[in-house]
C-alpha atoms as a PDB file:
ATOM      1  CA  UNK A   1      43.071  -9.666 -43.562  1.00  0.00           C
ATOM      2  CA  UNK A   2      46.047  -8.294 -45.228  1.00  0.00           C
ATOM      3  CA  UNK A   3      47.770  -5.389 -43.903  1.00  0.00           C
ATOM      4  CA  UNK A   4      49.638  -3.347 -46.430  1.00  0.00           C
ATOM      5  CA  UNK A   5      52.814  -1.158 -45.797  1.00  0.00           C
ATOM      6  CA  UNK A   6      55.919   0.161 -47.005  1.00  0.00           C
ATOM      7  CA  UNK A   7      58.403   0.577 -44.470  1.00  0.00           C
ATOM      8  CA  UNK A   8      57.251  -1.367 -40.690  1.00  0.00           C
ATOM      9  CA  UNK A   9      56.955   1.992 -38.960  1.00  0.00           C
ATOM     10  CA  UNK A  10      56.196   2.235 -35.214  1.00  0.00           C
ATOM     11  CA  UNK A  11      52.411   3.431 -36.516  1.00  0.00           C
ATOM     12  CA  UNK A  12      52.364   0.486 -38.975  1.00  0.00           C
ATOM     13  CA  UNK A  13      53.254  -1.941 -36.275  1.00  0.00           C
ATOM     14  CA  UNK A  14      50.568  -0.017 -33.414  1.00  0.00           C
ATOM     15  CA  UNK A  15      47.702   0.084 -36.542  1.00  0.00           C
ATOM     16  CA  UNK A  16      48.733  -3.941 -37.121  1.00  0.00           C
ATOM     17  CA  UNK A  17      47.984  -4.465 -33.117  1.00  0.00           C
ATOM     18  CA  UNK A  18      44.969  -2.648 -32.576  1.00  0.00           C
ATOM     19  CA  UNK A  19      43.586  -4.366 -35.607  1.00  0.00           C
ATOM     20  CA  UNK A  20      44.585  -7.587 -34.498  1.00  0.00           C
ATOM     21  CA  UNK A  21      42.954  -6.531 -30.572  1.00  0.00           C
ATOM     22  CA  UNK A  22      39.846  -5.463 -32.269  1.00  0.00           C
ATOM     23  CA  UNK A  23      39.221  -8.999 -33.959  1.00  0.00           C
ATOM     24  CA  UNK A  24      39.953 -10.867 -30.933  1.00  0.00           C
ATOM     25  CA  UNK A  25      37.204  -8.473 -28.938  1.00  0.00           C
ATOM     26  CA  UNK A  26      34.948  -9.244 -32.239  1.00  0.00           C
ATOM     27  CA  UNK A  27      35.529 -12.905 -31.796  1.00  0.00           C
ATOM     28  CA  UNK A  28      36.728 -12.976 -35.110  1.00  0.00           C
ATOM     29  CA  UNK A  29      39.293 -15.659 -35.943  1.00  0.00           C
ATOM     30  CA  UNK A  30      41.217 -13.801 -39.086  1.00  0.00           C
ATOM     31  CA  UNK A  31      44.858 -13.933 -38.991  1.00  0.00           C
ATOM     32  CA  UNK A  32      46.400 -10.325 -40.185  1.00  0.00           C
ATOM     33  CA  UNK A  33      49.095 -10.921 -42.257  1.00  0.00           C
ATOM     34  CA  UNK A  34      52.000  -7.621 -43.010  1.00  0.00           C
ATOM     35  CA  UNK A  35      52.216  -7.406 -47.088  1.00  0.00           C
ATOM     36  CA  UNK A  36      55.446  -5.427 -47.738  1.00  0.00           C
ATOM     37  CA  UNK A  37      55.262  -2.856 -51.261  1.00  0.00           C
ATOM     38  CA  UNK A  38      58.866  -2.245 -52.019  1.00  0.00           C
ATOM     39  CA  UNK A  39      58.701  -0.159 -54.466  1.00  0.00           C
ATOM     40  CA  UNK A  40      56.551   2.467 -57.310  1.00  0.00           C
ATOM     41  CA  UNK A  41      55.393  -0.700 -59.625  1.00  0.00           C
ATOM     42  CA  UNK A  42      54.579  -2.383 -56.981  1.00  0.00           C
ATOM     43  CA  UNK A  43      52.372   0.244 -55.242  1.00  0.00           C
ATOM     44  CA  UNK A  44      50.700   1.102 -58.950  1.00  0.00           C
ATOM     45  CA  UNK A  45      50.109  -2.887 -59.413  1.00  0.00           C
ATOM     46  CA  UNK A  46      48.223  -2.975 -56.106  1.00  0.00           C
ATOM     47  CA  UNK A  47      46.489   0.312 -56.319  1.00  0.00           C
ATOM     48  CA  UNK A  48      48.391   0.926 -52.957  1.00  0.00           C
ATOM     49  CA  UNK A  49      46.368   3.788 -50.947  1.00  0.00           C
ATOM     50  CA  UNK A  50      49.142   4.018 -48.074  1.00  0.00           C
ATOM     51  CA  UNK A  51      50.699   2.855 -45.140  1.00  0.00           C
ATOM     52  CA  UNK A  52      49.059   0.938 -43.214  1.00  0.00           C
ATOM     53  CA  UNK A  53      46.503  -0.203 -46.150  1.00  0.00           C
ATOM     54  CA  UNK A  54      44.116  -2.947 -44.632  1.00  0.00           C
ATOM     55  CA  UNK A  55      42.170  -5.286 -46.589  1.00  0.00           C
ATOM     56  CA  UNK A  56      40.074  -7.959 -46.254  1.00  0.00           C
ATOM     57  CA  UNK A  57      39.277 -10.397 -49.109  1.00  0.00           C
ATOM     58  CA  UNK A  58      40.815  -7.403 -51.399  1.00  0.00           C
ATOM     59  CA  UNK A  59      38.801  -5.013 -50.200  1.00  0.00           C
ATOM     60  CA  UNK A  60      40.266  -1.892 -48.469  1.00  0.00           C
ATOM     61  CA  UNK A  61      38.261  -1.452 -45.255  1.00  0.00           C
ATOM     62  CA  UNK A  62      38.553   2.294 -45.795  1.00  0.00           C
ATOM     63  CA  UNK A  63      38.450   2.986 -49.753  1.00  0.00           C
ATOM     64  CA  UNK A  64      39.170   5.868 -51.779  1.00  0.00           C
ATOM     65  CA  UNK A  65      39.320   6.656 -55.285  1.00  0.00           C
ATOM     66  CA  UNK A  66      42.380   7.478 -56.947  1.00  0.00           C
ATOM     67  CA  UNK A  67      44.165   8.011 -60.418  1.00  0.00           C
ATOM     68  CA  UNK A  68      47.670   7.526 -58.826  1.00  0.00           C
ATOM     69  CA  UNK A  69      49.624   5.441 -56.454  1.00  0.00           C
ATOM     70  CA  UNK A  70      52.821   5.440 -54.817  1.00  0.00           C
ATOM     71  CA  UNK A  71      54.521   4.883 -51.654  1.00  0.00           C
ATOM     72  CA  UNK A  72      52.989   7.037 -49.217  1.00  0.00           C
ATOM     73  CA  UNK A  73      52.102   7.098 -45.542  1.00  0.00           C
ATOM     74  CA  UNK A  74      48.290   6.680 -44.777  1.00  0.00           C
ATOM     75  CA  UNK A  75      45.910   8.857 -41.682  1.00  0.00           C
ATOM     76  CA  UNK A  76      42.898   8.169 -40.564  1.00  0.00           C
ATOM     77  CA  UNK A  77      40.691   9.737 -37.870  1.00  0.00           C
ATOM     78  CA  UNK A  78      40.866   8.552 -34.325  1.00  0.00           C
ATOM     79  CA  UNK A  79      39.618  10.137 -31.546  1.00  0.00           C
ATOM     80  CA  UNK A  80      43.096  11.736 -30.893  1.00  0.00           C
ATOM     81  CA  UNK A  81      42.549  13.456 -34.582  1.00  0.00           C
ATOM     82  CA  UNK A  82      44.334  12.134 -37.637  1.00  0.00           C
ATOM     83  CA  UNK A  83      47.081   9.427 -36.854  1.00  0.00           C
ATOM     84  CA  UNK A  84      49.121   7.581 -38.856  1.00  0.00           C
END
């Protein structure tokens, strides 16, 4: 499982733990590995949806469909509401 970002946030590193915690309560022995995007070409190339991006085999866990990319920051709904 790859775990996509731009800058290592606080949020990016929490998001990186909890997914981590959740595999181990899964019994699911995946490593999660941080994949840094640097920069524009680099988020276009890898159809970047945000940070934190996870994917597993390639796959985004929580896909969207989009025309454009870029370096952005990423939410998702918890039971807190949207967090990043």
């Amino acid at each position: 499982m790859n775990c996509y970002n731009f800058n290592e946030l606080p949020f990016v590193v929490e998001w990186y733990g909890k997914m981590k915690a959740a595999l181990l309560a899964e019994k699911i022995d995946a490593e999660v590995r941080l994949i840094r995007i640097d920069d524009r070409g680099a988020a276009i190339r890898e159809k970047f949806l945000g940070s934190p991006s996870f994917r597993v085999n390639g796959r985004d866990l929580w896909h969207e469909d989009r025309s454009a990319y870029d370096l952005s920051c990423r939410v998702y709904s918890t039971e807190q509401g949207l967090r990043g």
